[in-house]
Protein backbone atom coordinates (compact mmCIF):
# COMPACT_ATOMS: atom_id res chain seq x y z
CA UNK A 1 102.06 114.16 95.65
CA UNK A 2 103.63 111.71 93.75
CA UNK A 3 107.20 112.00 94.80
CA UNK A 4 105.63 111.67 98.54
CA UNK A 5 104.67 108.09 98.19
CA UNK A 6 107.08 104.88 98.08
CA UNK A 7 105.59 101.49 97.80
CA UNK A 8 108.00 98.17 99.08
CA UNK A 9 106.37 95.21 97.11
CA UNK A 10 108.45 92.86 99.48
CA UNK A 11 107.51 94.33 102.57
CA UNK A 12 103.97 94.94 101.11
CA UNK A 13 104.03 99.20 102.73
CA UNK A 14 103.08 101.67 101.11
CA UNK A 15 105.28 105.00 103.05
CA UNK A 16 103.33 108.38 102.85
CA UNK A 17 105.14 111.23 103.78
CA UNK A 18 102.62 114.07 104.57
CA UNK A 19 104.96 116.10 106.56
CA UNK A 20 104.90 119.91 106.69
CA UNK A 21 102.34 119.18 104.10
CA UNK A 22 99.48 121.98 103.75
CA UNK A 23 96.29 121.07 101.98
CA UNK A 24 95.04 124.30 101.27
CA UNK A 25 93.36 123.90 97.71
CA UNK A 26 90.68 121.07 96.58
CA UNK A 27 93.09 119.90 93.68
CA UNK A 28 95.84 118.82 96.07
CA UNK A 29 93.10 116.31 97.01
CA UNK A 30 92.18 114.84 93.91
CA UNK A 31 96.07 114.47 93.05
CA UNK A 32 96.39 113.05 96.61
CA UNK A 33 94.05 110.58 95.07
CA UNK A 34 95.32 110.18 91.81
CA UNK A 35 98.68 109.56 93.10
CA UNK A 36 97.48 106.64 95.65
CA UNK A 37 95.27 104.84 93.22
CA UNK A 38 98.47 104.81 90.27
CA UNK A 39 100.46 103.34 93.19
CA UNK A 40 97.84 100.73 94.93
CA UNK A 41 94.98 100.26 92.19
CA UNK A 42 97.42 98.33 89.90
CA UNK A 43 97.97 95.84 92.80
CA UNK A 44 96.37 92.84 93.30
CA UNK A 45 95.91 92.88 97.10
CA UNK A 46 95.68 95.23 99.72
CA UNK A 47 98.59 97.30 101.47
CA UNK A 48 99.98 98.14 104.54
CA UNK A 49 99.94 102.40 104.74
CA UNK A 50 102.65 104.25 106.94
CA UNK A 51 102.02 108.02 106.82
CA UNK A 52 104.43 110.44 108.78
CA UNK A 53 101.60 113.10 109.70
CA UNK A 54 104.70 115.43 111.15
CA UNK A 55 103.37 119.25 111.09
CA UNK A 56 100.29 118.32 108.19
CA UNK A 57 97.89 121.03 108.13
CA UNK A 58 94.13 120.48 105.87
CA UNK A 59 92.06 123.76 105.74
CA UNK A 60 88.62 123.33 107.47
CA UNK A 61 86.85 123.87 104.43
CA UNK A 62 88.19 121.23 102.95
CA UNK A 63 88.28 118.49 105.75
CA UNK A 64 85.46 116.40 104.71
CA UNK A 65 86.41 115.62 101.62
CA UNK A 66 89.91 115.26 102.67
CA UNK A 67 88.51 112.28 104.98
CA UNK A 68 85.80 111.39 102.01
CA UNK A 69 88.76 110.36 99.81
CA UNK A 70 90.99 108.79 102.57
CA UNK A 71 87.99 106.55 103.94
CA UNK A 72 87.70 105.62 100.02
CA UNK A 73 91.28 104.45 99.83
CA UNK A 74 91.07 102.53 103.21
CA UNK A 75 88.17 100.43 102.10
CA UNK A 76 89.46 100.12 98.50
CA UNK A 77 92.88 99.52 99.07
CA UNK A 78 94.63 99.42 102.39
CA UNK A 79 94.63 96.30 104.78
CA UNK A 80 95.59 98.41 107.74
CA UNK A 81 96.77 101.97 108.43
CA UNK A 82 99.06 103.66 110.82
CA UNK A 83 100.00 107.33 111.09
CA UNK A 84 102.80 109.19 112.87
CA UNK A 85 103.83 112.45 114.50
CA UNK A 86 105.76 113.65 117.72
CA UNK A 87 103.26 115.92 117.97
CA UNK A 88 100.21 115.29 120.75
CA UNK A 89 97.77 117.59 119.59
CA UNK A 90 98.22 115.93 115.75
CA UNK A 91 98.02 112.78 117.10
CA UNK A 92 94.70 113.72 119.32
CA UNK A 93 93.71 115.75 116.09
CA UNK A 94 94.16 112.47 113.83
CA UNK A 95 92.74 109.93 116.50
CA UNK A 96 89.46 112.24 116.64
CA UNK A 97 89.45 112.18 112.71
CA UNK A 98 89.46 108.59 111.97
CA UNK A 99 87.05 107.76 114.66
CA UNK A 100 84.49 110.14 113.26
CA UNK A 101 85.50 108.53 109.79
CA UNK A 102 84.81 105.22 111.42
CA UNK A 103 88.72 104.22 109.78
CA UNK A 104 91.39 102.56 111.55
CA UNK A 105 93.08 105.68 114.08
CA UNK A 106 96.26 103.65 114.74
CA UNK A 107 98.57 107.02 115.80
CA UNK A 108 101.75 106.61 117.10
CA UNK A 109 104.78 108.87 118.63
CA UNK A 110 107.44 107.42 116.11
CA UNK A 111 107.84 105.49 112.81
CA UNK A 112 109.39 103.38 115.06
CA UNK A 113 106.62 102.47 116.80
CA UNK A 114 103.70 103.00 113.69
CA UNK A 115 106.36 100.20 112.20
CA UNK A 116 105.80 97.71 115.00
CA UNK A 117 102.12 98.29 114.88
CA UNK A 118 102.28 97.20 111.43
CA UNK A 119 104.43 94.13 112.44
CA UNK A 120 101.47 93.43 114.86
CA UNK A 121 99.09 93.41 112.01
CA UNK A 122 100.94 90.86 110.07
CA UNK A 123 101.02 88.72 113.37
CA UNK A 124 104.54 88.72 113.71
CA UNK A 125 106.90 90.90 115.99
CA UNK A 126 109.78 92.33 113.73
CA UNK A 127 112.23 94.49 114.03
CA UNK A 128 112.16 97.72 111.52
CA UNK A 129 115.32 95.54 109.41
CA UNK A 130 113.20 92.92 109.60
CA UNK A 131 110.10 95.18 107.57
């Protein structure tokens, strides 16, 4: 999960790529986990999270702790959130997660897009050089 996560200290995002990512066993979970809190936990603020959601797939079973863990990280760690995929039914699928989560559901189309979001958030309109 590791090698799916890259943190830009100047830009203060942390990019998760979850694409074509299947979470089919509880242990992909707690490395999910793992993974996020050796990244963020040794910060001393919060972080801006961009997560390409592109074709990710979480077996039923295992949804709710899936969202258990990603609430966790959102209130521990992130200052805002915003997800990605071209696809309408993950981004209806997502949106219908986080509100039952009660967590940010910022879903967007592109990176493009989840990017400006993020500039919104800071309060400033940039360009995706300019993040």
């Amino acid at each position: 999960m590791r090698d799916r996560m890259q943190y830009n200290p100047e830009k203060n995002i942390l990019e998760i790529d979850f694409s074509h990512l299947a979470i089919e066993e509880p242990d992909q979970i707690e490395e999910l986990k793992k993974a996020l809190v050796a990244i963020v936990g040794q910060l001393d603020k919060k972080v801006y999270a961009l997560v390409n959601y592109e074709g990710f797939q979480v077996e039923d079973e295992l949804k709710d702790r899936y969202s258990q863990v990603i609430r966790e990280m959102y209130r521990n760690y992130f200052r805002g959130t915003v997800r990605y995929s071209s696809s309408p039914m993950a981004r209806v699928t997502i949106k219908t997660t986080t509100i039952q989560n009660d967590i940010e559901g910022n879903t967007f189309p592109s990176r493009e897009k989840a990017l400006e979001a993020i500039a919104r958030m800071k309060g400033k309109k940039k360009t995706e050089e300019d993040l």
